[in-house]
Protein backbone atom coordinates (compact mmCIF):
# COMPACT_ATOMS: atom_id res chain seq x y z
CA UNK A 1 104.01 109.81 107.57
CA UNK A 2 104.97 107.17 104.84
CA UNK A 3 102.01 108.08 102.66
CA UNK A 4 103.02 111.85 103.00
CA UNK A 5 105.93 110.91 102.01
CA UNK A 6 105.26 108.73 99.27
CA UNK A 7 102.93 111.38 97.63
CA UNK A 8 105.22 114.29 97.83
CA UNK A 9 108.16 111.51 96.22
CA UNK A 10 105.33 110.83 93.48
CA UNK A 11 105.09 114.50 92.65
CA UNK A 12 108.84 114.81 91.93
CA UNK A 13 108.20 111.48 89.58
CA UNK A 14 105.88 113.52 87.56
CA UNK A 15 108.05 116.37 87.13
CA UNK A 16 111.06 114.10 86.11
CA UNK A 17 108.77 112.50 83.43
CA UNK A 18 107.21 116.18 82.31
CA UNK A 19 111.27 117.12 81.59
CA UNK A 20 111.60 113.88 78.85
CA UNK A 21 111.77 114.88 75.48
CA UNK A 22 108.62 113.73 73.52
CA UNK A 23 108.92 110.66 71.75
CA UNK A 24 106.66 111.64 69.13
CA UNK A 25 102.70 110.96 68.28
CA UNK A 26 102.65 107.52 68.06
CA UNK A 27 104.34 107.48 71.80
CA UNK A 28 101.92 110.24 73.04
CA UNK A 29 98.51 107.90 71.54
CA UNK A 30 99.92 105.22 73.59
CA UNK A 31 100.27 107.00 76.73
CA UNK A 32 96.85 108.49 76.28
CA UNK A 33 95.72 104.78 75.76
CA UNK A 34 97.18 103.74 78.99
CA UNK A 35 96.14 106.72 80.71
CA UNK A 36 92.02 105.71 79.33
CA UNK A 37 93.18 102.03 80.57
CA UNK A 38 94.23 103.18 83.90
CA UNK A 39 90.73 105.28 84.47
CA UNK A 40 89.15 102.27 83.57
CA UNK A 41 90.51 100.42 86.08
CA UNK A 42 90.03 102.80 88.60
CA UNK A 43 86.06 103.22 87.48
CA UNK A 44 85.37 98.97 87.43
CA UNK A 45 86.89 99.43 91.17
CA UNK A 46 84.87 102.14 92.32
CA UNK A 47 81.87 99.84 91.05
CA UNK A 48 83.03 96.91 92.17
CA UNK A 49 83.10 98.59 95.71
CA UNK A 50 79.92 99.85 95.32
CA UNK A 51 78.60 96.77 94.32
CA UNK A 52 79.87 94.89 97.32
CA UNK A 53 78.66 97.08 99.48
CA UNK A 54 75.52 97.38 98.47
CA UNK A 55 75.15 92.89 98.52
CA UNK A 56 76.65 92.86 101.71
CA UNK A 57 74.32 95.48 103.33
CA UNK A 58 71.54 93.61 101.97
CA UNK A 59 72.72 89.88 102.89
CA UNK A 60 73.21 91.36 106.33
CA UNK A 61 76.77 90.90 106.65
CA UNK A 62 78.26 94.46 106.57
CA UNK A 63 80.99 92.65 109.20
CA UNK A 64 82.83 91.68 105.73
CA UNK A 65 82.79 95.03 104.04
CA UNK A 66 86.60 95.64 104.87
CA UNK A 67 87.56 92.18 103.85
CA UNK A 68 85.98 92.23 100.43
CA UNK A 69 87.44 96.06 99.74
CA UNK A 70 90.90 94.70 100.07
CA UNK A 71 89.75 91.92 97.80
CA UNK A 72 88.79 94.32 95.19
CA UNK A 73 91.69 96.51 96.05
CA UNK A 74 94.17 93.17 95.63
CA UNK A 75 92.83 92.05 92.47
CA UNK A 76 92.70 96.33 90.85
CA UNK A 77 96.39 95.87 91.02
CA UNK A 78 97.30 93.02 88.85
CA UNK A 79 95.77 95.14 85.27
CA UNK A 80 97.10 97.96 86.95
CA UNK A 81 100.53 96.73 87.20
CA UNK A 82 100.53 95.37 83.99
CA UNK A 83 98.84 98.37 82.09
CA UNK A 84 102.31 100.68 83.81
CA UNK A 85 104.42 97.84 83.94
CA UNK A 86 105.13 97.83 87.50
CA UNK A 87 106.02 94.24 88.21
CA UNK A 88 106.09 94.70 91.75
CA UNK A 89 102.19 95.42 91.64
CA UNK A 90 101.74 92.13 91.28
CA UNK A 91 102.88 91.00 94.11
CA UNK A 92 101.27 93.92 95.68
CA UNK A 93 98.17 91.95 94.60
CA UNK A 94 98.69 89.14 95.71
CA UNK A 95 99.86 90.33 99.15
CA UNK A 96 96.39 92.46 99.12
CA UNK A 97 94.34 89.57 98.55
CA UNK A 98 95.59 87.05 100.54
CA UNK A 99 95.66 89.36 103.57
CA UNK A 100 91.60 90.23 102.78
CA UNK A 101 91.24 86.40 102.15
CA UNK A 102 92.57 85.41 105.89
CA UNK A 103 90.57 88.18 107.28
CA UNK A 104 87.11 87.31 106.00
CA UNK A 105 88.28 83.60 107.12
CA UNK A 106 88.93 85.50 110.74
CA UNK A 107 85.76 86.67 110.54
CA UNK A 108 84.00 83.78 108.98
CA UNK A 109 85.16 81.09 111.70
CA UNK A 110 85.00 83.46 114.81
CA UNK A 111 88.87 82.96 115.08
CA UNK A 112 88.72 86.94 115.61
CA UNK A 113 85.92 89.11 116.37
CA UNK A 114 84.98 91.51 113.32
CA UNK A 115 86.74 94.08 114.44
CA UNK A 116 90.11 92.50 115.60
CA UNK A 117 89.58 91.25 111.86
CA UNK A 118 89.08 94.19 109.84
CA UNK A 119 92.08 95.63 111.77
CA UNK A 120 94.25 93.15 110.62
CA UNK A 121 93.18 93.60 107.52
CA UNK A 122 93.77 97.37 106.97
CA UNK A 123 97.10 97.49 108.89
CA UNK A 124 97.89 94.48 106.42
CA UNK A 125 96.73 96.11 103.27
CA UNK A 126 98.65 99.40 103.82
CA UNK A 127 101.43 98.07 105.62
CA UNK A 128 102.05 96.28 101.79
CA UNK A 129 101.55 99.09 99.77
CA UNK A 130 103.84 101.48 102.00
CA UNK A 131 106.80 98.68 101.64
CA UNK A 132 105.72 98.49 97.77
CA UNK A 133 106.02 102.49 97.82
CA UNK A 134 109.49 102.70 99.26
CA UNK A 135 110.39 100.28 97.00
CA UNK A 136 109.24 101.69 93.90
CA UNK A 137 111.16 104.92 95.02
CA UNK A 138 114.51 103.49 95.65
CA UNK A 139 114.22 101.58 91.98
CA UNK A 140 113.67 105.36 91.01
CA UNK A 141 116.44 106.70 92.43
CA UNK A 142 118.48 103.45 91.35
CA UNK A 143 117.38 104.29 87.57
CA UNK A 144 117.76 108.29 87.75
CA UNK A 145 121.47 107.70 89.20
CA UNK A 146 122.34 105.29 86.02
């Protein structure tokens, strides 16, 4: 429901930043250089994913896959956050790879059984994001109000 949410809150973003006057072409080269930045993040992510999947199936330890993916995810958001300069991304981050860190040690040590693990793990990752969601909304609404 919170990632419903979050999306439909994101589409109103958009809108609000299609009705701001243009800032002129050296503003507009920018964005389009942030936008190329951004893809390029999301592309080294997608390989990075791909990657790890493919060393882990082929190691034989396919038990980590979710752990490593929030790795990856984690560490995506600290250029991401800086190339849209969303500060709280880094602690997103942060919050993404420590949680995939103490699952693969879960795993690792037999502490938790791989799938007790990789629960933890999801339920961690996107329990941060959705409280890094709300939170970038209500900054919204604190700046639209000003």
């Amino acid at each position: 429901m919170v990632v419903v949410w979050l999306a439909v809150y994101s589409n109103k973003l958009y809108e609000l930043e299609d009705k701001l006057p243009p800032e002129g072409p050296a503003a507009e080269r920018k964005v389009m250089r942030r936008d190329q930045l951004f893809a390029w993040i999301l592309f080294f992510e997608g390989v990075a994913i791909f990657v790890t999947w493919i060393l882990l199936l082929n190691c034989g330890h396919s038990n980590w896959m979710i752990s490593l993916c929030g790795l990856v995810a984690g560490l995506h958001f600290f250029p991401l956050g800086w190339s849209i300069h969303q500060k709280s991304y880094y602690i997103l981050g942060i919050w993404t790879c420590l949680v995939a860190a103490v699952g693969y040690w879960l795993i690792n040590t037999g502490h938790l059984i791989d799938h007790d693990a990789n629960v933890l793990v999801a339920y961690g990752c996107a329990a941060g994001s959705a409280i890094d969601g709300i939170g970038v909304v209500v900054r919204t609404r604190h700046l639209i109000r000003r």
